[in-house]
PDB file of N, CA and C in Angstrom:
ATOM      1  N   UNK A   1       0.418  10.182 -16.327  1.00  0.00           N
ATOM      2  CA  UNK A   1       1.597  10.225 -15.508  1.00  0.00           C
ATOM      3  C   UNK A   1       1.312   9.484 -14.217  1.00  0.00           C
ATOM      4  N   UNK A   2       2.496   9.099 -13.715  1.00  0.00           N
ATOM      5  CA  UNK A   2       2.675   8.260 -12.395  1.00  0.00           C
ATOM      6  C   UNK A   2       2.860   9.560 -10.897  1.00  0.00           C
ATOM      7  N   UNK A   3       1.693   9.315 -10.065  1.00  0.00           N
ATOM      8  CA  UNK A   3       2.455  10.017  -9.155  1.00  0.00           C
ATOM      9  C   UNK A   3       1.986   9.674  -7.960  1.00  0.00           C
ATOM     10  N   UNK A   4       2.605  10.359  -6.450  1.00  0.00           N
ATOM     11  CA  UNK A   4       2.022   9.933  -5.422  1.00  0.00           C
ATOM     12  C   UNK A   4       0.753  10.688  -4.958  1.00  0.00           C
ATOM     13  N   UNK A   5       1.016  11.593  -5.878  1.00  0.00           N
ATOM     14  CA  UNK A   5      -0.429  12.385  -5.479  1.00  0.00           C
ATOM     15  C   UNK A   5      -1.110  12.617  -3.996  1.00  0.00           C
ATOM     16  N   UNK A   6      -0.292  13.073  -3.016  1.00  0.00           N
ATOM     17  CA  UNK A   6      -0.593  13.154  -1.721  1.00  0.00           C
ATOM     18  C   UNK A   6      -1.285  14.373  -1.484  1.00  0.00           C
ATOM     19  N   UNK A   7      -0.978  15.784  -2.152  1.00  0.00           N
ATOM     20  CA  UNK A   7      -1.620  16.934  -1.727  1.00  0.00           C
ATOM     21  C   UNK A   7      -2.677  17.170  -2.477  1.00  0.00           C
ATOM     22  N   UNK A   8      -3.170  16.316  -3.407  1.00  0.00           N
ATOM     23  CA  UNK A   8      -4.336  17.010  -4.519  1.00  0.00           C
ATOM     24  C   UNK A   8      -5.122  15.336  -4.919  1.00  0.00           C
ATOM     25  N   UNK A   9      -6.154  15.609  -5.280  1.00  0.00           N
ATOM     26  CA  UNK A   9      -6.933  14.667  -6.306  1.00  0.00           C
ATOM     27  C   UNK A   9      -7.402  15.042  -7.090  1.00  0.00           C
ATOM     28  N   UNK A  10      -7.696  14.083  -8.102  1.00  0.00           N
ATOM     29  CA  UNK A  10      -8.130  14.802  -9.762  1.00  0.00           C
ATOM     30  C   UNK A  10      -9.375  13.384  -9.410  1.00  0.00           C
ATOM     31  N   UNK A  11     -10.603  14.044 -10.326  1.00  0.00           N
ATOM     32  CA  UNK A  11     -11.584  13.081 -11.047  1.00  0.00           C
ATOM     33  C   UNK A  11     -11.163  11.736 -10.727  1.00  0.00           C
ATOM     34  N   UNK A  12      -9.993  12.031 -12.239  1.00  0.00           N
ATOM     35  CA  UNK A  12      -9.953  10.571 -12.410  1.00  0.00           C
ATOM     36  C   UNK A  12      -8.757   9.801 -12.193  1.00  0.00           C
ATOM     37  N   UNK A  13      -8.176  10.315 -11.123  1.00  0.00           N
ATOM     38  CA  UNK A  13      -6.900   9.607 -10.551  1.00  0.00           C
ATOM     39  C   UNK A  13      -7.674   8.044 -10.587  1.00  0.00           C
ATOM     40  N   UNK A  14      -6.418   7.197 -10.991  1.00  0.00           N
ATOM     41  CA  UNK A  14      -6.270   6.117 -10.566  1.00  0.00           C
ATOM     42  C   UNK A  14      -5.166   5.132 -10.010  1.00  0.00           C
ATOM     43  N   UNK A  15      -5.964   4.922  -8.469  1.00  0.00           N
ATOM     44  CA  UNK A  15      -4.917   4.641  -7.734  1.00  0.00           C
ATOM     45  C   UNK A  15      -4.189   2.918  -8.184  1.00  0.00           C
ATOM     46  N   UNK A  16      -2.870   3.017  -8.168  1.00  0.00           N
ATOM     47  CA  UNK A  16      -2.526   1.684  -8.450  1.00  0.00           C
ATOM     48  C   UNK A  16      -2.371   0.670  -7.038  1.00  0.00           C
ATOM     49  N   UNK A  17      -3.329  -0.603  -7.178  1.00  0.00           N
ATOM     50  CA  UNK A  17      -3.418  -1.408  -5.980  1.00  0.00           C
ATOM     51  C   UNK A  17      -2.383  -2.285  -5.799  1.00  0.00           C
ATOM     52  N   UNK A  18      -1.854  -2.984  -6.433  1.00  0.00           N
ATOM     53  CA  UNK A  18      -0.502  -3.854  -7.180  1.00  0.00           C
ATOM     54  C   UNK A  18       1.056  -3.215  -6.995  1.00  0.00           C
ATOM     55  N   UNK A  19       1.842  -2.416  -6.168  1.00  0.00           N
ATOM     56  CA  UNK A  19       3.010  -2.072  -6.632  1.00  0.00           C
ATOM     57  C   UNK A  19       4.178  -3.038  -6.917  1.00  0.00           C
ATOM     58  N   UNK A  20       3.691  -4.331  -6.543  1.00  0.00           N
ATOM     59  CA  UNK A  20       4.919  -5.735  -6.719  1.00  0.00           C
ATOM     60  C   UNK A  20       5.547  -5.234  -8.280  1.00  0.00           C
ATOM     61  N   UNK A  21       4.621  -5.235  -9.037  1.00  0.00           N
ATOM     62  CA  UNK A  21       5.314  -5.202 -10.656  1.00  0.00           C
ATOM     63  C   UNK A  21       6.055  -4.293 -11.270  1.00  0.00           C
ATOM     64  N   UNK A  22       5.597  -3.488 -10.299  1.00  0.00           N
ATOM     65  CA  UNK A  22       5.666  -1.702 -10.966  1.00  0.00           C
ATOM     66  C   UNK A  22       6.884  -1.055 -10.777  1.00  0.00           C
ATOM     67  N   UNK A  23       7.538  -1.798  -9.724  1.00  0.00           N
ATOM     68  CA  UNK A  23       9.010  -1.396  -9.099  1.00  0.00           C
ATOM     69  C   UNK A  23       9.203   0.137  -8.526  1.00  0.00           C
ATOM     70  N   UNK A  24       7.930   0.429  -8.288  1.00  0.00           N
ATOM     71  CA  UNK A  24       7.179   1.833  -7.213  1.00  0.00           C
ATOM     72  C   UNK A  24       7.070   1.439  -5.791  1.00  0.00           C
ATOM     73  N   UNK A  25       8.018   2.169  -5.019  1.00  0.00           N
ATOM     74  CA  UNK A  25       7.869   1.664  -3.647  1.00  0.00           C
ATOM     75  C   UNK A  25       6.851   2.305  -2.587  1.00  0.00           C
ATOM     76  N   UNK A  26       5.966   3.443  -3.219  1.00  0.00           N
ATOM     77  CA  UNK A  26       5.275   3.735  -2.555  1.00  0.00           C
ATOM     78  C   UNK A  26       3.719   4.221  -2.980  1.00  0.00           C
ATOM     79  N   UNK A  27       3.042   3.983  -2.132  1.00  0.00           N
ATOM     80  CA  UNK A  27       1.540   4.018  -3.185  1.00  0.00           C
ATOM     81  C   UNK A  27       1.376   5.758  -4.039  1.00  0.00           C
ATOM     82  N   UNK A  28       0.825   5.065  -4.961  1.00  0.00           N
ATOM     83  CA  UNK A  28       0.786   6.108  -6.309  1.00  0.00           C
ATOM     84  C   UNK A  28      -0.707   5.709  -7.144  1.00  0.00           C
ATOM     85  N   UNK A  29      -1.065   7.040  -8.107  1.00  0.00           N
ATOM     86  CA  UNK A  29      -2.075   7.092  -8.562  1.00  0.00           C
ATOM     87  C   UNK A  29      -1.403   7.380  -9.939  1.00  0.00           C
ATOM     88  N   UNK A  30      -2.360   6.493 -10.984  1.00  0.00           N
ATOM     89  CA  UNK A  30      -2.158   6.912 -12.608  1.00  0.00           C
ATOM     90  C   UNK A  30      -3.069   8.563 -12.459  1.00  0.00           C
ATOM     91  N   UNK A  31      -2.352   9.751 -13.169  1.00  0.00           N
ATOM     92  CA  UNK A  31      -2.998  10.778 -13.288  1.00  0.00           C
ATOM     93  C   UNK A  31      -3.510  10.645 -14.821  1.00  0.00           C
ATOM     94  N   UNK A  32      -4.441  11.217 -15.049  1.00  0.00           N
ATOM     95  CA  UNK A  32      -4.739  11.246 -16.871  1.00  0.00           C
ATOM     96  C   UNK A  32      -4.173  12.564 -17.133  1.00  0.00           C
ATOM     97  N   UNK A  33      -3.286  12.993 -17.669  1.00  0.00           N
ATOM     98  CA  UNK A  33      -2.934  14.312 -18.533  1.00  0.00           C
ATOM     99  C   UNK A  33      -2.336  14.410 -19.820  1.00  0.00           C
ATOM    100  N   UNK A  34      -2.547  15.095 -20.763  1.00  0.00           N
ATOM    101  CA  UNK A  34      -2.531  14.827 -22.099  1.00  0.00           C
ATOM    102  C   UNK A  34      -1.043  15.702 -22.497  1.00  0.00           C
ATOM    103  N   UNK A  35      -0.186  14.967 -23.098  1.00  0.00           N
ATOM    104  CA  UNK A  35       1.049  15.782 -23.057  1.00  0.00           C
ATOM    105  C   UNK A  35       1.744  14.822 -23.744  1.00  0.00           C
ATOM    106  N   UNK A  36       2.547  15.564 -24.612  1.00  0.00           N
ATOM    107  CA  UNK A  36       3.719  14.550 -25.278  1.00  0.00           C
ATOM    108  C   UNK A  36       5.189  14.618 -24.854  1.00  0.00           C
ATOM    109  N   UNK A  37       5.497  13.416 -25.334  1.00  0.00           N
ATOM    110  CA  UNK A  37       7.216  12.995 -24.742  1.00  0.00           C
ATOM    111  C   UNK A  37       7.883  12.200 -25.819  1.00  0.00           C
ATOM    112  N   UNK A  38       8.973  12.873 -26.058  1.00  0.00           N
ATOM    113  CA  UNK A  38       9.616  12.439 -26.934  1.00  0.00           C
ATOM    114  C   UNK A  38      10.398  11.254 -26.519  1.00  0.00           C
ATOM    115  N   UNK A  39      10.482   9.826 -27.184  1.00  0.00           N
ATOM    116  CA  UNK A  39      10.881   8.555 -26.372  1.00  0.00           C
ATOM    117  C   UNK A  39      12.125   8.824 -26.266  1.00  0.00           C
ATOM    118  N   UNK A  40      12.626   9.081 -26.747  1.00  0.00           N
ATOM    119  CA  UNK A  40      14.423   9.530 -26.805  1.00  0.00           C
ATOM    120  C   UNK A  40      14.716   9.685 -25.309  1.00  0.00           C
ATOM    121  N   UNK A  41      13.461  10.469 -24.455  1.00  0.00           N
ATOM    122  CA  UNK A  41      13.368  11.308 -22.747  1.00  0.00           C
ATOM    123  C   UNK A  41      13.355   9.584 -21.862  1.00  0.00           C
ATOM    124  N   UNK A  42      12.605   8.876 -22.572  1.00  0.00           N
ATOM    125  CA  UNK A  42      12.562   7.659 -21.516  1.00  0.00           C
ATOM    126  C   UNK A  42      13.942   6.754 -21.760  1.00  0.00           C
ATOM    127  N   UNK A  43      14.566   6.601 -20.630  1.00  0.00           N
ATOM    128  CA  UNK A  43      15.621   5.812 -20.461  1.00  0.00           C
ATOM    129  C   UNK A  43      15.369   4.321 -20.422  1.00  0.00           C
ATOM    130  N   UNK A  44      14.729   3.963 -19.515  1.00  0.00           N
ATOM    131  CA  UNK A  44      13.908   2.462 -19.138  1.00  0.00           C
ATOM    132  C   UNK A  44      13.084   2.514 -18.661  1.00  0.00           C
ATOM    133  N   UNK A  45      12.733   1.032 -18.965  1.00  0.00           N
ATOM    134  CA  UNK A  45      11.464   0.714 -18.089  1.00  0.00           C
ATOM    135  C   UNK A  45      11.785   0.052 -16.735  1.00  0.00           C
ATOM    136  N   UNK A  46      11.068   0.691 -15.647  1.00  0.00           N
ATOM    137  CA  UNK A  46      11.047   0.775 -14.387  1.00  0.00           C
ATOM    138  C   UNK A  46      10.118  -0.876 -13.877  1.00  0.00           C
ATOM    139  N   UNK A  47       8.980  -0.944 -14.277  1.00  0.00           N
ATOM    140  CA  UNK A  47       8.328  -2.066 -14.330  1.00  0.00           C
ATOM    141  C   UNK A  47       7.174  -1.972 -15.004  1.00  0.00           C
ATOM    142  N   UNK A  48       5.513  -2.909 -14.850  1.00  0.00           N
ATOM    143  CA  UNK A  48       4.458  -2.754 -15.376  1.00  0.00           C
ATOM    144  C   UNK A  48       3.468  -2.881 -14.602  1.00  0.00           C
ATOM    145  N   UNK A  49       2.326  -2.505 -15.264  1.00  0.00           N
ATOM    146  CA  UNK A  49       1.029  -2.565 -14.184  1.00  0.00           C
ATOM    147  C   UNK A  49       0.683  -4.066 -14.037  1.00  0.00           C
ATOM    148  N   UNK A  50      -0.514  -4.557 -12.889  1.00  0.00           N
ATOM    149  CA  UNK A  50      -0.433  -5.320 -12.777  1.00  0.00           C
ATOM    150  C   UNK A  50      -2.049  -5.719 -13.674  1.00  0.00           C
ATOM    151  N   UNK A  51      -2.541  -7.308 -14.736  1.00  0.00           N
ATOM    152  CA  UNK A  51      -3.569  -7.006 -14.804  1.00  0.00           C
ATOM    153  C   UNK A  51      -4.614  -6.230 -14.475  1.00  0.00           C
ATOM    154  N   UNK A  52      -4.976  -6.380 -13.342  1.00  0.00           N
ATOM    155  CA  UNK A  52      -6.084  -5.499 -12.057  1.00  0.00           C
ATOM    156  C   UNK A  52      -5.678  -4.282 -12.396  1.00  0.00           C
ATOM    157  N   UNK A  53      -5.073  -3.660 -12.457  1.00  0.00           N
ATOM    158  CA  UNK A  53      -4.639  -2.045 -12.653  1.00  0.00           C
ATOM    159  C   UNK A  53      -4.313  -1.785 -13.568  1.00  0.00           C
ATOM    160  N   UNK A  54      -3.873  -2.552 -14.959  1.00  0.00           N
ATOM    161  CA  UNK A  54      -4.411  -2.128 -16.286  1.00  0.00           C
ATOM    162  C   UNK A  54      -5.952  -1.837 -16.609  1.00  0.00           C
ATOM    163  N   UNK A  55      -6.483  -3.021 -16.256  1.00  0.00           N
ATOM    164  CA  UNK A  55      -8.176  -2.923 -16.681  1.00  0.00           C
ATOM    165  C   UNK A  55      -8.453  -1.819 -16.090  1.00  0.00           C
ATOM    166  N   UNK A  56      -8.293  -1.188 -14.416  1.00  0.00           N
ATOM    167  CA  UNK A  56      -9.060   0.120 -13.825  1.00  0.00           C
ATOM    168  C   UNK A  56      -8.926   1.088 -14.769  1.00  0.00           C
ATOM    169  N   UNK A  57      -7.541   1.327 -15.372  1.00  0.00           N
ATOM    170  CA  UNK A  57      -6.704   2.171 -15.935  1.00  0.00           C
ATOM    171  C   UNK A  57      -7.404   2.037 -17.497  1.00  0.00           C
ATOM    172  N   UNK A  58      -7.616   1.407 -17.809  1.00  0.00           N
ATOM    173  CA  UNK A  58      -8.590   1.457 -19.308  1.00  0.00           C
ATOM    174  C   UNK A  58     -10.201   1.643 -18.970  1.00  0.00           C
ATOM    175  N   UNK A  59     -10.250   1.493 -17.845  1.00  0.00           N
ATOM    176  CA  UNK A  59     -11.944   1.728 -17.715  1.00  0.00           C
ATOM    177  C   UNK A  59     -11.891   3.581 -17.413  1.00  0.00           C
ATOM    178  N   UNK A  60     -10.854   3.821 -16.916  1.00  0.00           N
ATOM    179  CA  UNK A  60     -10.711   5.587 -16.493  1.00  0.00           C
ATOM    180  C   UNK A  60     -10.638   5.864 -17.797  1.00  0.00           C
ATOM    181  N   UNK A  61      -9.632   5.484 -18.382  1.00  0.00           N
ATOM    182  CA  UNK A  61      -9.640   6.033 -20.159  1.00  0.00           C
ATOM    183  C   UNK A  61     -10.442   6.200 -20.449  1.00  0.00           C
ATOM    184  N   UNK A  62     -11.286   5.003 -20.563  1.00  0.00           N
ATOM    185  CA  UNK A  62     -12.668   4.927 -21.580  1.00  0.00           C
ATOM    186  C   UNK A  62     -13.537   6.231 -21.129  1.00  0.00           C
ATOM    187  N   UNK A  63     -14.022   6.365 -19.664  1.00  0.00           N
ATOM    188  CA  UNK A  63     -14.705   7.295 -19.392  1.00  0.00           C
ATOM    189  C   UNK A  63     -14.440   8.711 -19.537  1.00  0.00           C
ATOM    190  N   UNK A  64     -12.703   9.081 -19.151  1.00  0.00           N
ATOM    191  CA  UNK A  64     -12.584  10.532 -19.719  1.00  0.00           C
ATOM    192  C   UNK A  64     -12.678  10.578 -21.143  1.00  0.00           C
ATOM    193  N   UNK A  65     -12.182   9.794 -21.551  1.00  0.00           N
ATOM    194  CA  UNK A  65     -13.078  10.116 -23.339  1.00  0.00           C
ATOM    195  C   UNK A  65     -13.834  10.020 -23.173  1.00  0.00           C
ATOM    196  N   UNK A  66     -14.620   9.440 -22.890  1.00  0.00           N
ATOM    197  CA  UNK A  66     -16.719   9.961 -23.185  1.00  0.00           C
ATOM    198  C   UNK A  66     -16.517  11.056 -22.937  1.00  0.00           C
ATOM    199  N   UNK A  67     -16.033  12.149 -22.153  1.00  0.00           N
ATOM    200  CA  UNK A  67     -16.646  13.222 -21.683  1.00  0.00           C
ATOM    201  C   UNK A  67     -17.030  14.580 -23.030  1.00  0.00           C
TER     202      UNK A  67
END
């Protein structure tokens, strides 16, 4: 999940450096939490990450799976 995450940090927040793409006007962190959503719930897409903050965002993946 997307959030601004101002009162808390997790592990493995990852903060997004890029908001040009993302169409997020204010700084935000990818949270990792495991949960399903039925697509039917998503209306649109808002925007995308930017290279640079995909790769962080797959290197956090990779590592909470190792755990």
């Amino acid at each position: 999940m997307i959030t601004r995450g101002l009162a808390t940090h997790w592990a493995n927040d990852t903060p997004i450096q890029r908001l040009g793409s993302t169409g997020l006007s204010v700084e935000s962190v990818v949270r990792w939490k495991g949960f399903s959503l039925d697509n039917r719930l998503i209306s649109r897409q808002i925007g995308v990450l930017s290279p640079t903050d995909r790769k962080s965002c797959q290197a956090a993946l990779r590592r909470l799976l190792a755990l």
